[in-house]
C-alpha atoms as a PDB file:
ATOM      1  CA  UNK A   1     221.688 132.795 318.676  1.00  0.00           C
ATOM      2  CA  UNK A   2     221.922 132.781 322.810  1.00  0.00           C
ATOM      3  CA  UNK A   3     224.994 131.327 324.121  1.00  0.00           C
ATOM      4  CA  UNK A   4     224.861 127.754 324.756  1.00  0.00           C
ATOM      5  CA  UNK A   5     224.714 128.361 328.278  1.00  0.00           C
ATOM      6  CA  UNK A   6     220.999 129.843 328.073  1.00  0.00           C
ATOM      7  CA  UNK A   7     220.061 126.683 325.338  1.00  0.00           C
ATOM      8  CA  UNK A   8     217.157 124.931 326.797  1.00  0.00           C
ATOM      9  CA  UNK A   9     217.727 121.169 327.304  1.00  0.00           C
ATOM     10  CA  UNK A  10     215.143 118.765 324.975  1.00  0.00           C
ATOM     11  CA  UNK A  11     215.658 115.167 325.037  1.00  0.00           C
ATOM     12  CA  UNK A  12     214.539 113.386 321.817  1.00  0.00           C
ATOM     13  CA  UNK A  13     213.672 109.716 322.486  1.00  0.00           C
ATOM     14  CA  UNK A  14     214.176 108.533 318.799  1.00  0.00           C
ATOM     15  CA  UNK A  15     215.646 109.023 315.445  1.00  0.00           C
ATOM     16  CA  UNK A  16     212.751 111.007 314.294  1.00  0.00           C
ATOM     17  CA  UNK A  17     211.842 112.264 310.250  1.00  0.00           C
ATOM     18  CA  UNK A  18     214.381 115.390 309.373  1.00  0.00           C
ATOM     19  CA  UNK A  19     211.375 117.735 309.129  1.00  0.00           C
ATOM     20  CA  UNK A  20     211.214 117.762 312.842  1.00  0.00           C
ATOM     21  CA  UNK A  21     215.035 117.979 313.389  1.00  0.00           C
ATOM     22  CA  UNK A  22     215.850 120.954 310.793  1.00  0.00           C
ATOM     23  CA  UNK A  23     212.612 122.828 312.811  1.00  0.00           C
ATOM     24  CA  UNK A  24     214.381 122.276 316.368  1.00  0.00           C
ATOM     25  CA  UNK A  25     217.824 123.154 314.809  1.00  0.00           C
ATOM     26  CA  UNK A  26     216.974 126.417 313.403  1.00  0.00           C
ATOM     27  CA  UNK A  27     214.800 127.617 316.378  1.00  0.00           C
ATOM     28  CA  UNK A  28     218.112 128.080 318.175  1.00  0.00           C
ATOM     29  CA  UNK A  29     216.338 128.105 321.664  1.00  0.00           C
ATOM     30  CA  UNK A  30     216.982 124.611 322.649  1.00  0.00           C
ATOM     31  CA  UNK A  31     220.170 122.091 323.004  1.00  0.00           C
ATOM     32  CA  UNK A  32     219.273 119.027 321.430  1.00  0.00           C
ATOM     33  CA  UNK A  33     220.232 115.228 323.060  1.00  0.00           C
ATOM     34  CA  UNK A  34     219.348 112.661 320.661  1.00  0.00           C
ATOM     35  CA  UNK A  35     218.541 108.985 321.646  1.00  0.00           C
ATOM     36  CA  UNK A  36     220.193 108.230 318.091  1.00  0.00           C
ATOM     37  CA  UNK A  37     218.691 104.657 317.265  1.00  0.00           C
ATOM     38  CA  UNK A  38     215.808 103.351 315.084  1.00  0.00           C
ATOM     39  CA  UNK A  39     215.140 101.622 318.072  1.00  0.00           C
ATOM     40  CA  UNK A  40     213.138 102.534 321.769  1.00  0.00           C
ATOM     41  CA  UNK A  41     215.538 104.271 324.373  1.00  0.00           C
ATOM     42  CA  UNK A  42     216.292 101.790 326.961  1.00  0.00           C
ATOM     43  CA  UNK A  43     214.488 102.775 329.894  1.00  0.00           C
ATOM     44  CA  UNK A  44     217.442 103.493 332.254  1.00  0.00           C
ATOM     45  CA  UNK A  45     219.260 105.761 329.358  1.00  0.00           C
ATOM     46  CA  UNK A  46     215.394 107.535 328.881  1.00  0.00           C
ATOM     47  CA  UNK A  47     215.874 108.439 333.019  1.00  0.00           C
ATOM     48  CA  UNK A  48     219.154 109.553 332.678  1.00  0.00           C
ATOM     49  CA  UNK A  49     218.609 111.465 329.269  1.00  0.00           C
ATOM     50  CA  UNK A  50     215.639 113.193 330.480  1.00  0.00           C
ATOM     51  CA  UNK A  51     217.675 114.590 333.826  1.00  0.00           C
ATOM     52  CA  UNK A  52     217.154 118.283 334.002  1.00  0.00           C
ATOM     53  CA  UNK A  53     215.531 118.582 330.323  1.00  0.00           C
ATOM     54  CA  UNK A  54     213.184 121.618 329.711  1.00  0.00           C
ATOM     55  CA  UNK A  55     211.194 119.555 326.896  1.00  0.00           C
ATOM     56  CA  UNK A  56     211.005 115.803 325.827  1.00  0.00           C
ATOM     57  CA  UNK A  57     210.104 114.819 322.729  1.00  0.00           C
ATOM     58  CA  UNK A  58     208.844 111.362 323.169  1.00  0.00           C
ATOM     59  CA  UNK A  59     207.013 108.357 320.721  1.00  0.00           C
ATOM     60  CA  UNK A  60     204.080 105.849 321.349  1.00  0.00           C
ATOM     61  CA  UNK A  61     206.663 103.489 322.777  1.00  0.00           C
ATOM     62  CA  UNK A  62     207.836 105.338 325.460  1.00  0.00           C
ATOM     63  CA  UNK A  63     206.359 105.140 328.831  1.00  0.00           C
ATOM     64  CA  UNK A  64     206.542 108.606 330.386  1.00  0.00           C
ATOM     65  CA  UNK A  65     205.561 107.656 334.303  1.00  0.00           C
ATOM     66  CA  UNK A  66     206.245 108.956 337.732  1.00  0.00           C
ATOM     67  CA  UNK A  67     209.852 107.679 337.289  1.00  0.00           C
ATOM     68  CA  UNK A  68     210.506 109.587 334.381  1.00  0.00           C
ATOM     69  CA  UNK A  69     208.496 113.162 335.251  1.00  0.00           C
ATOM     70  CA  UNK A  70     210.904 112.723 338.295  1.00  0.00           C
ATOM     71  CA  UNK A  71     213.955 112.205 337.106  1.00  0.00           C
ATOM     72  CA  UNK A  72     213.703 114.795 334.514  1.00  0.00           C
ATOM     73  CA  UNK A  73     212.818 117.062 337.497  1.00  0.00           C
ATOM     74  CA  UNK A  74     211.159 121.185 337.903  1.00  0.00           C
ATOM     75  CA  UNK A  75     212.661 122.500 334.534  1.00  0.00           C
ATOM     76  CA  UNK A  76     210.347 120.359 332.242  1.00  0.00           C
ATOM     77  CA  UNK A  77     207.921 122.455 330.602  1.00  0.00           C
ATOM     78  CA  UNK A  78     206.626 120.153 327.638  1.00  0.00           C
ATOM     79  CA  UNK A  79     206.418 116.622 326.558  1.00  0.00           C
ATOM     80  CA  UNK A  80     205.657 116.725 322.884  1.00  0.00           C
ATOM     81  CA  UNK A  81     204.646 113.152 321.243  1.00  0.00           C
ATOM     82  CA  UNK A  82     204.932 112.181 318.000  1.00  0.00           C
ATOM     83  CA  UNK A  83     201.751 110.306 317.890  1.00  0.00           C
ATOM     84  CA  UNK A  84     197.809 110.789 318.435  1.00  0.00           C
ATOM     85  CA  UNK A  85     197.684 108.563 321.197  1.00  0.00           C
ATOM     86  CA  UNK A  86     198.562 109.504 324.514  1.00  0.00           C
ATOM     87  CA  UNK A  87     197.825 106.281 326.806  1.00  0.00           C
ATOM     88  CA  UNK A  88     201.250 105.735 327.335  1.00  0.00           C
ATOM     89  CA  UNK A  89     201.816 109.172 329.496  1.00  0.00           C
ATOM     90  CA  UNK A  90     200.476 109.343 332.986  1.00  0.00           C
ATOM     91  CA  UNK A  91     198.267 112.623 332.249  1.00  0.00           C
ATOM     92  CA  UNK A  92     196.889 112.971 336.182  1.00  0.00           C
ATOM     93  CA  UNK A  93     200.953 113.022 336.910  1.00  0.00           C
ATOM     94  CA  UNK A  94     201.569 115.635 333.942  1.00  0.00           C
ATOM     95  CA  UNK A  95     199.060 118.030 334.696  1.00  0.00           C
ATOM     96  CA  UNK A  96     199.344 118.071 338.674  1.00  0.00           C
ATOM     97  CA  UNK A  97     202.757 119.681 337.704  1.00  0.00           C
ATOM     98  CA  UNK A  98     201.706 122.241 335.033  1.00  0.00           C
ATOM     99  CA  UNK A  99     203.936 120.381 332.048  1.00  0.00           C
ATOM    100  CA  UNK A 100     202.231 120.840 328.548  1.00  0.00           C
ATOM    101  CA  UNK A 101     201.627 118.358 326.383  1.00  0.00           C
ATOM    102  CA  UNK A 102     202.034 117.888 322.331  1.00  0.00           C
ATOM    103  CA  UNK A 103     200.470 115.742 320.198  1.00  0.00           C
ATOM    104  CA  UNK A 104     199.463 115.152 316.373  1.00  0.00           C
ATOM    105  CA  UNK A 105     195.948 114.680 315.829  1.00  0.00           C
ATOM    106  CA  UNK A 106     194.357 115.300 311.726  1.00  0.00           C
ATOM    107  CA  UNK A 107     197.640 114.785 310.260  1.00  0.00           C
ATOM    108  CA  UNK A 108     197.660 110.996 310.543  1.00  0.00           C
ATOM    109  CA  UNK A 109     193.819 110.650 309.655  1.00  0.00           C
ATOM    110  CA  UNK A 110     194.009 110.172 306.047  1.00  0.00           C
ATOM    111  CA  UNK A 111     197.033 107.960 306.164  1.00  0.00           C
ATOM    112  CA  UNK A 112     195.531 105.601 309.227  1.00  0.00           C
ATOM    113  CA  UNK A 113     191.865 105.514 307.230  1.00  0.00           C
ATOM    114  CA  UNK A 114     193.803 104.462 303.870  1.00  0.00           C
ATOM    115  CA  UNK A 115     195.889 101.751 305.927  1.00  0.00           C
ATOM    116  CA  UNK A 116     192.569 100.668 307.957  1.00  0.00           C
ATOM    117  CA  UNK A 117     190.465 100.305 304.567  1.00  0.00           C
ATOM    118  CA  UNK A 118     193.588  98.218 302.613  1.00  0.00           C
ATOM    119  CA  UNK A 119     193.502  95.949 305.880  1.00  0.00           C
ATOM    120  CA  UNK A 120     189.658  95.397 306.198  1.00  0.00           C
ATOM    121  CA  UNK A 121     190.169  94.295 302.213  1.00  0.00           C
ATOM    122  CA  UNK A 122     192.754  92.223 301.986  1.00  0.00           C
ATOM    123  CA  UNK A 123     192.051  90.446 305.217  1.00  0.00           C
ATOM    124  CA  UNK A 124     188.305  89.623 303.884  1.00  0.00           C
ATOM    125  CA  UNK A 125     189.314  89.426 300.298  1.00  0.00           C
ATOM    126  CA  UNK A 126     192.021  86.889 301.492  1.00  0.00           C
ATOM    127  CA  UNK A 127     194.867  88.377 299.402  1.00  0.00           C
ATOM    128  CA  UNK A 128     197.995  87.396 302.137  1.00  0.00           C
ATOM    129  CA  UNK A 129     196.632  83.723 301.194  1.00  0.00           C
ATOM    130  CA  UNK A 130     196.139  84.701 297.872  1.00  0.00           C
ATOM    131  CA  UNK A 131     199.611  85.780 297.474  1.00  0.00           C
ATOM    132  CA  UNK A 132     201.442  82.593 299.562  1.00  0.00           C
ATOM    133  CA  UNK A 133     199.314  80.264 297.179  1.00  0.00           C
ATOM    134  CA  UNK A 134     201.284  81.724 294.021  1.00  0.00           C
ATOM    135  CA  UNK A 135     204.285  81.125 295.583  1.00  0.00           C
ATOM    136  CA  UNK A 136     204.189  77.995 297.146  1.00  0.00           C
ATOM    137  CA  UNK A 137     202.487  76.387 294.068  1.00  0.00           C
ATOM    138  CA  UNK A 138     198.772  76.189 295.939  1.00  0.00           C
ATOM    139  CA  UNK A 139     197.468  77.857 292.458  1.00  0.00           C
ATOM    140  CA  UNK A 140     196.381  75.267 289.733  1.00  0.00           C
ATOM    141  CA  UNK A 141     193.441  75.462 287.640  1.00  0.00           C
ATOM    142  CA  UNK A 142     190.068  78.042 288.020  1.00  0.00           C
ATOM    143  CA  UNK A 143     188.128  76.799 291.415  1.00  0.00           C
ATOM    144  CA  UNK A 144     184.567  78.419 292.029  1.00  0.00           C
ATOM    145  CA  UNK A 145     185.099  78.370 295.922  1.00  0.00           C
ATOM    146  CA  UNK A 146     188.787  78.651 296.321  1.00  0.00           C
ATOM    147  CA  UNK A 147     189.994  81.400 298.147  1.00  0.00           C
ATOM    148  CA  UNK A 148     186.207  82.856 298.905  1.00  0.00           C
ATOM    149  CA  UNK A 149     185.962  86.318 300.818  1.00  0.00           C
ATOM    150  CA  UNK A 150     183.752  88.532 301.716  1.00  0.00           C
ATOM    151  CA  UNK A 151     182.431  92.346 299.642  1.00  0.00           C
ATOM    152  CA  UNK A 152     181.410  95.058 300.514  1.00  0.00           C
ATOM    153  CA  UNK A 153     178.614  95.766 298.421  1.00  0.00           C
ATOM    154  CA  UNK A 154     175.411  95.112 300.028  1.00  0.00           C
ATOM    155  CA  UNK A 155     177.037  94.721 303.842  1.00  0.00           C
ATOM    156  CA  UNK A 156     176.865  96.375 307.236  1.00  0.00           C
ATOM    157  CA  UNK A 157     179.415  98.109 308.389  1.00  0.00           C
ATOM    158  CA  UNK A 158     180.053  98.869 311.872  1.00  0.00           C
ATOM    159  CA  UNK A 159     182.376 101.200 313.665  1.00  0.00           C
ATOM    160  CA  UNK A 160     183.477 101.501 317.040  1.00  0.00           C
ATOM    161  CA  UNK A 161     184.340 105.014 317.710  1.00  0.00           C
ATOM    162  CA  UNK A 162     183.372 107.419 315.044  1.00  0.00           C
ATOM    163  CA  UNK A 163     186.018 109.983 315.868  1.00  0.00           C
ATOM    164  CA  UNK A 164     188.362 112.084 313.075  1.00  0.00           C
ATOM    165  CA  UNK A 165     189.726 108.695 312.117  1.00  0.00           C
ATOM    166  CA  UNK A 166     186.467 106.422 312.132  1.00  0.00           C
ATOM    167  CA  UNK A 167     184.523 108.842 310.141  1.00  0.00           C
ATOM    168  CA  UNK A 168     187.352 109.270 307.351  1.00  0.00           C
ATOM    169  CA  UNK A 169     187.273 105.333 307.207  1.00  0.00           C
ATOM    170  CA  UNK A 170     183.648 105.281 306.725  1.00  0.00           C
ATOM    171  CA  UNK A 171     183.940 107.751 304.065  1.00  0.00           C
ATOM    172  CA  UNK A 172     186.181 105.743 302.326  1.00  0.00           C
ATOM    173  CA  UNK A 173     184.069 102.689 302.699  1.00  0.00           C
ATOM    174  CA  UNK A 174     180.722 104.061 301.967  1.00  0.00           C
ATOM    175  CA  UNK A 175     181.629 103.917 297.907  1.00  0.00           C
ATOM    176  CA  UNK A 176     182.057 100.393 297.735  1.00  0.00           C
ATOM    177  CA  UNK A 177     178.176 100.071 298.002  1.00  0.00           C
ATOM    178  CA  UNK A 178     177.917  99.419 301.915  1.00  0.00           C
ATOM    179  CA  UNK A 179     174.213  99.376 302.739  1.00  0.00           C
ATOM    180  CA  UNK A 180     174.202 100.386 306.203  1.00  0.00           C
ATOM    181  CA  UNK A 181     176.532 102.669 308.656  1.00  0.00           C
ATOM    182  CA  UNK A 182     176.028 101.568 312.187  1.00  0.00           C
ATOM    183  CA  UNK A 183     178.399 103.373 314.889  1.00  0.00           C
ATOM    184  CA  UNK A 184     178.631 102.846 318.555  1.00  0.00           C
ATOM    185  CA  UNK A 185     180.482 105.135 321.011  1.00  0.00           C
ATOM    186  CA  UNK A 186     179.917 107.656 323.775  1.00  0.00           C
ATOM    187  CA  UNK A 187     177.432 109.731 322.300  1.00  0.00           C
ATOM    188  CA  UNK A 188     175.666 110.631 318.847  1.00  0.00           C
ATOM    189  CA  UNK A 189     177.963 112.403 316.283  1.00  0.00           C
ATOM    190  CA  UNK A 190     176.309 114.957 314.064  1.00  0.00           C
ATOM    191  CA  UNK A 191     178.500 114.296 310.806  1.00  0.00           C
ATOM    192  CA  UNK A 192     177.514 110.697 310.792  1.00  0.00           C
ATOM    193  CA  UNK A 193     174.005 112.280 309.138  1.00  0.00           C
ATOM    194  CA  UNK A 194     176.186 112.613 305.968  1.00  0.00           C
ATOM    195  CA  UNK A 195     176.701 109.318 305.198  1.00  0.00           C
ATOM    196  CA  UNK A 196     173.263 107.890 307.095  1.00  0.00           C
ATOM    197  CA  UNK A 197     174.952 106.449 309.876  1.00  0.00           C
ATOM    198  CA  UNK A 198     172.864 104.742 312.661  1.00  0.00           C
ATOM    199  CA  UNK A 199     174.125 105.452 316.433  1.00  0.00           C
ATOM    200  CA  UNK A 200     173.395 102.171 317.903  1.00  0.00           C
ATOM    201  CA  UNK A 201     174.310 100.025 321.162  1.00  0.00           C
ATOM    202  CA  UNK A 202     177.235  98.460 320.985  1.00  0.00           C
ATOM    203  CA  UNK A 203     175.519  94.887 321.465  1.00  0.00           C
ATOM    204  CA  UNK A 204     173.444  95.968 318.544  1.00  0.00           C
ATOM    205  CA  UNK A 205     176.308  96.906 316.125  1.00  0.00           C
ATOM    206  CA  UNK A 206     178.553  93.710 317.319  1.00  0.00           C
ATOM    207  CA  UNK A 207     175.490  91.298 316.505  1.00  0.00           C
ATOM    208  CA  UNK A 208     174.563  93.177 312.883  1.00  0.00           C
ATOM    209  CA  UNK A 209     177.443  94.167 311.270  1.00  0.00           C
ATOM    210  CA  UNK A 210     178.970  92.507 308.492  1.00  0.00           C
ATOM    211  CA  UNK A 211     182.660  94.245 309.252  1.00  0.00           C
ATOM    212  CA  UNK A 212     183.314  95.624 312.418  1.00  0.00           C
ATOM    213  CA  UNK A 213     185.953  98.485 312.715  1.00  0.00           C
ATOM    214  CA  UNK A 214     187.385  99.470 315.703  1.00  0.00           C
ATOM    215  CA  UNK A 215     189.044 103.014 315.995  1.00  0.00           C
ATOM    216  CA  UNK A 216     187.967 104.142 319.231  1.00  0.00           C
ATOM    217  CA  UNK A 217     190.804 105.282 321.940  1.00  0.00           C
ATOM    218  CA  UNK A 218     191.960 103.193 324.756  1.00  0.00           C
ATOM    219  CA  UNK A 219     190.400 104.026 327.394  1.00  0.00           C
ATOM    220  CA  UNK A 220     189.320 101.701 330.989  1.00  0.00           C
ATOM    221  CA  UNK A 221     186.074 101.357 329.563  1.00  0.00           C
ATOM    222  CA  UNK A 222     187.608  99.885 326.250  1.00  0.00           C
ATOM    223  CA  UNK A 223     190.763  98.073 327.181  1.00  0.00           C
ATOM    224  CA  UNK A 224     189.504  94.478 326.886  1.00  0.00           C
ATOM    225  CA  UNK A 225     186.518  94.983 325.269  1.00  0.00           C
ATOM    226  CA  UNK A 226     186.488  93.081 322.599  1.00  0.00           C
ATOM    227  CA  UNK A 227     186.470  89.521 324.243  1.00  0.00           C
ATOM    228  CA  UNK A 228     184.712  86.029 324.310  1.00  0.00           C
ATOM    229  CA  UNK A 229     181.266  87.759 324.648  1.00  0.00           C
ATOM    230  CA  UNK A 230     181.916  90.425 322.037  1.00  0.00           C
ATOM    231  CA  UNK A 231     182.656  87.582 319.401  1.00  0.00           C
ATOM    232  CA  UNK A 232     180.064  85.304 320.195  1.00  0.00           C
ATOM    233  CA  UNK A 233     177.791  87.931 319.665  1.00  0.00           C
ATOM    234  CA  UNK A 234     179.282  88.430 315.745  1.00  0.00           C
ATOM    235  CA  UNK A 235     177.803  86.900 312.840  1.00  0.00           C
ATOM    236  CA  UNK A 236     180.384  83.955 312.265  1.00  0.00           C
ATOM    237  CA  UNK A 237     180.935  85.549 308.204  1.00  0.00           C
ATOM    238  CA  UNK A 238     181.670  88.975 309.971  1.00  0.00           C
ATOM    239  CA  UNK A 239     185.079  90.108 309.469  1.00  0.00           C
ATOM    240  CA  UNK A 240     187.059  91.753 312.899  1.00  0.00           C
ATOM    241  CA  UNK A 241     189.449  94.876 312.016  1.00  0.00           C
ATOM    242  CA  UNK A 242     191.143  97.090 314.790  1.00  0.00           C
ATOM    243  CA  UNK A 243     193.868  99.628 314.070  1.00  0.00           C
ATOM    244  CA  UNK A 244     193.239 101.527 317.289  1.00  0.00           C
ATOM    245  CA  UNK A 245     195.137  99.680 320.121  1.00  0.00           C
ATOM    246  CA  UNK A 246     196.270  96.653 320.928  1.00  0.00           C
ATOM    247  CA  UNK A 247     194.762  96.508 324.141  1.00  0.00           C
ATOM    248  CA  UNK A 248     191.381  96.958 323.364  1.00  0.00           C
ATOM    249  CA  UNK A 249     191.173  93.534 322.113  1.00  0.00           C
ATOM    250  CA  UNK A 250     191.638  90.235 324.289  1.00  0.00           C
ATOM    251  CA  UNK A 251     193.928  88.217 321.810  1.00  0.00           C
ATOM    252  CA  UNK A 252     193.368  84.485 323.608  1.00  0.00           C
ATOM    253  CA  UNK A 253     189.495  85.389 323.004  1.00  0.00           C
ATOM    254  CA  UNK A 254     189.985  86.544 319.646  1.00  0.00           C
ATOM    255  CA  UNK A 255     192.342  83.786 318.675  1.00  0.00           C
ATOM    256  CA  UNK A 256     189.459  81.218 320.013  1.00  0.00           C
ATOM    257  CA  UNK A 257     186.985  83.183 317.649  1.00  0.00           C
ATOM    258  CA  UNK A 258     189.269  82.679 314.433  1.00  0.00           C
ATOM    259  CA  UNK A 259     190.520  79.285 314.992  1.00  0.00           C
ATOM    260  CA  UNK A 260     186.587  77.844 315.896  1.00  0.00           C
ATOM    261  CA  UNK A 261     185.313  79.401 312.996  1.00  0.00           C
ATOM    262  CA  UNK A 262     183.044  82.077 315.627  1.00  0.00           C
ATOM    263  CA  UNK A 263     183.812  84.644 313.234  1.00  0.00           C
ATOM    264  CA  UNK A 264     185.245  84.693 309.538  1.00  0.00           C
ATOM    265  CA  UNK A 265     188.287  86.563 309.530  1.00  0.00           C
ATOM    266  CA  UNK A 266     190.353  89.355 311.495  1.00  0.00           C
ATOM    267  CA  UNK A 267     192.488  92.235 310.472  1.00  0.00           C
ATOM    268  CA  UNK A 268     195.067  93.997 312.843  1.00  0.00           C
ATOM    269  CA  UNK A 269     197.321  97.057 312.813  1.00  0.00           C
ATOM    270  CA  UNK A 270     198.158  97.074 316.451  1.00  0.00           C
ATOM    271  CA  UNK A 271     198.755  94.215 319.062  1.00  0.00           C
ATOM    272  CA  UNK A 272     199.829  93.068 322.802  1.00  0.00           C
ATOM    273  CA  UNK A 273     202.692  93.242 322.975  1.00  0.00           C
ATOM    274  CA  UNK A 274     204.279  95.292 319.947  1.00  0.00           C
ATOM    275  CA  UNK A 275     205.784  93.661 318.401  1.00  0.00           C
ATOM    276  CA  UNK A 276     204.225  90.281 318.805  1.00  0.00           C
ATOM    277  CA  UNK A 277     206.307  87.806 319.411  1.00  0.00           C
ATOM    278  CA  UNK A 278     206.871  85.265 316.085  1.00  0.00           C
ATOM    279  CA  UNK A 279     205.682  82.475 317.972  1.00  0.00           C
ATOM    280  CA  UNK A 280     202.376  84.199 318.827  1.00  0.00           C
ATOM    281  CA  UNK A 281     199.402  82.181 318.333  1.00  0.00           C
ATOM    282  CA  UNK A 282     197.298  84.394 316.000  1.00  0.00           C
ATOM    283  CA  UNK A 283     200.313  84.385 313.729  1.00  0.00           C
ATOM    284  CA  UNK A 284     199.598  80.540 312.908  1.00  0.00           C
ATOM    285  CA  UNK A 285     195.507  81.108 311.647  1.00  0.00           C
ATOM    286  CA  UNK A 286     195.071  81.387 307.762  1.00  0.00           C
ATOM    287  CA  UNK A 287     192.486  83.942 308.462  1.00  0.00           C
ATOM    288  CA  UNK A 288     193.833  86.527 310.551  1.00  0.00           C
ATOM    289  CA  UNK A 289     196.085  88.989 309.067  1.00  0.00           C
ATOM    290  CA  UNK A 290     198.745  91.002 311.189  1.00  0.00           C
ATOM    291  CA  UNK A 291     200.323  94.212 310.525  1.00  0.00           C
ATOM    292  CA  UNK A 292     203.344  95.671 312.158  1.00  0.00           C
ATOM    293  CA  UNK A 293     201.686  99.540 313.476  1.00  0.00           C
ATOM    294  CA  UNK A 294     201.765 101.483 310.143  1.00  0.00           C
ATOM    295  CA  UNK A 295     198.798 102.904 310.286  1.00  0.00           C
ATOM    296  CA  UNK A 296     200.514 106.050 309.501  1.00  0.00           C
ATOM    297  CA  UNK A 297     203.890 105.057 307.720  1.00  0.00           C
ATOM    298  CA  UNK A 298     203.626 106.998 304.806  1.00  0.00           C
ATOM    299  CA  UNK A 299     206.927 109.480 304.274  1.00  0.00           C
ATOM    300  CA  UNK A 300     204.203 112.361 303.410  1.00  0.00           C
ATOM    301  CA  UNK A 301     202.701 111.676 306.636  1.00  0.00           C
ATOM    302  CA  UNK A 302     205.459 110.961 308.511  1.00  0.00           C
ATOM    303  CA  UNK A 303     207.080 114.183 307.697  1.00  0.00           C
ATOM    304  CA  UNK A 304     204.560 116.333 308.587  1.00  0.00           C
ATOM    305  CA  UNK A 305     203.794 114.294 311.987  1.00  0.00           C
ATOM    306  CA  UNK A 306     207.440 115.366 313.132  1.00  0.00           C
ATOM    307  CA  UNK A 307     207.520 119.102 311.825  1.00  0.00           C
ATOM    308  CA  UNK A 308     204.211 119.359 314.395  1.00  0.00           C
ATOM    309  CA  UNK A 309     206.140 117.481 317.389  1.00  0.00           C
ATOM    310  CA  UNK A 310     208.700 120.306 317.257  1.00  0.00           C
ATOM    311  CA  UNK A 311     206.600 123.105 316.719  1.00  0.00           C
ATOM    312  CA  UNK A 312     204.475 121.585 319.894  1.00  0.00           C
ATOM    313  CA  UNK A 313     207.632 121.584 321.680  1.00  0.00           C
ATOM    314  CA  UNK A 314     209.000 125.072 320.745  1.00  0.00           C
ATOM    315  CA  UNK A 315     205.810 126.133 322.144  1.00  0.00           C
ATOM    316  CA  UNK A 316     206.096 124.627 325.080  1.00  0.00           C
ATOM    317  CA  UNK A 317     209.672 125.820 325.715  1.00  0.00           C
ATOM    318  CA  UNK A 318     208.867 129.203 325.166  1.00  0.00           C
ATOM    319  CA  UNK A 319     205.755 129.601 326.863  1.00  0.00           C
ATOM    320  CA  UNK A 320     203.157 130.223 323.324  1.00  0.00           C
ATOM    321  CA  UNK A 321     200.737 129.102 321.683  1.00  0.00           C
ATOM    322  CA  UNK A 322     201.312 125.191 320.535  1.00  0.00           C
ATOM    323  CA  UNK A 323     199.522 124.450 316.949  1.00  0.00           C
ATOM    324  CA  UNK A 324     198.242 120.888 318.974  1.00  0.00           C
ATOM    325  CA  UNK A 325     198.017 121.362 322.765  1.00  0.00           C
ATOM    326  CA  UNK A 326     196.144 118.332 324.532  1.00  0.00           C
ATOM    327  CA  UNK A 327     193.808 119.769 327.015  1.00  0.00           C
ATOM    328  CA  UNK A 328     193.261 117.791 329.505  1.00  0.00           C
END
């Protein structure tokens, strides 16, 4: 081991699964600083923890701006996230200085599909309802409409954004006897053949779907996109699930389309803000169903998402190969 004079500096924005920890530990190039909380780093202790660091090991939650590539200053090499998404990092910024970037891409596919396919059913299915009705006393004798959702068999699915993690939820859905795969997005996608999808416009998709998924990035041609006009165009029995990003939705638009009955029912992992505030609007509709971001939260999952931050970040720090390297 070097002397801890020659120990490269990583800041670690979070309390982060051991995997990742034991990795960094035993690499004995680097001189860990710990943000040691459950919770986000306060922004002015993420500027002064990230002062001459070599590597930053940062989560969804953490805005990594000007500011912060400044303050860290010339020695960082890496920023390695522990998360798929990368709109919270100002990429133009990263790459004009030459800093590589981490991420985790496959290894939360199967874990976000599973989550995104227990949403769509229990928010059409009606089973948080379901559930409050047994314990409040709601449930009395056999009803042939009560509680009413919506199958699968025989529907449309659409999905928006038929990337690693859209196609593994169509996968999944395809067995409960959907009839038709439609998919919008930026351009046709080769494996969708497998499972007879249809690459559609998006108006077309919006307006025939039975259950619209969206799992597309955020982007400035998504954020916002699913507004007033997107819902109106929805069958009003079409059930609304997104476990992308919050922002691709507008929530006052969506909340209109619940609470008017413009569309059946709406399922979401992710929201504007995160968390929502309890007294958010969409929290008081029967027929929307929110989720606090665990797209991903299983310990499996979880696990193997932090061994890959550090190994990202050990690659950055020492100038090789990193298993997931965002080009960019």
């Amino acid at each position: 081991m070097q002397s801890v004079g020659k120990l490269m500096k990583v800041f670690v924005t979070r309390r982060i699964p051991q995997e990742g920890m034991k990795i960094l530990s035993a690499a004995g190039v680097c001189e860990v600083c710990l943000w040691d909380s459950d919770e986000p780093v306060p922004r002015s202790e993420l500027l002064k923890g990230v002062q001459g660091a070599h590597g930053l090991l940062c989560l969804l939650s953490d805005k990594i701006d000007v500011e912060v590539l400044d303050a860290a200053g010339p020695n960082l090499k890496v920023i390695s996230t522990l998360s798929v998404g990368f709109d919270h990092m100002a990429l133009d910024e990263i790459k004009k200085r030459g800093i590589r970037v981490g991420y985790t891409p496959d290894v939360l596919t199967d874990a976000t599909a599973e989550l995104t396919v227990a949403l769509l059913l229990a928010t059409a299915r009606r089973l948080p309802e379901g559930v409050e009705e047994v314990k409040n006393g709601g449930w009395s004798s056999w009803k042939p409409l009560w509680l009413c959702g919506y199958g699968l068999s025989g529907s449309t699915v659409g999905v928006i954004g038929l990337g690693r993690i859209g196609m593994a939820i169509a996968r999944r859905l395809m067995p409960f006897g959907v009839k038709r795969l439609l998919y919008a997005g930026r351009r046709v996608k080769p494996e969708a053949a497998e499972l007879n999808g249809e690459f559609v416009p998006l108006d077309t998709l919006v307006s025939e779907s039975d259950f619209i998924v969206v799992s597309c990035s955020l982007t400035p041609e998504t954020q916002g996109m699913c507004d007033k006009a997107f819902f109106s165009n929805m069958k009003n029995t079409a059930v609304f699930v997104n476990s992308s990003r919050g922002a691709v939705v507008n929530q006052e638009d969506l909340y209109e389309a619940l609470k008017s009955g413009q569309i059946a029912a709406a399922g979401l992992d992710v929201t504007t803000p995160e968390p929502l505030p309890t007294n958010h609007p969409l929290l008081t509709l029967k027929n929307c169903v929110v989720l606090p971001h665990i797209g991903s939260a299983t310990y499996s999952t979880r696990g193997i998402m932090s061994a890959l931050t550090a190994r990202n970040l050990l690659g950055g720090l020492q100038g090789t190969d990193m298993p997931s390297e965002l080009t960019f």
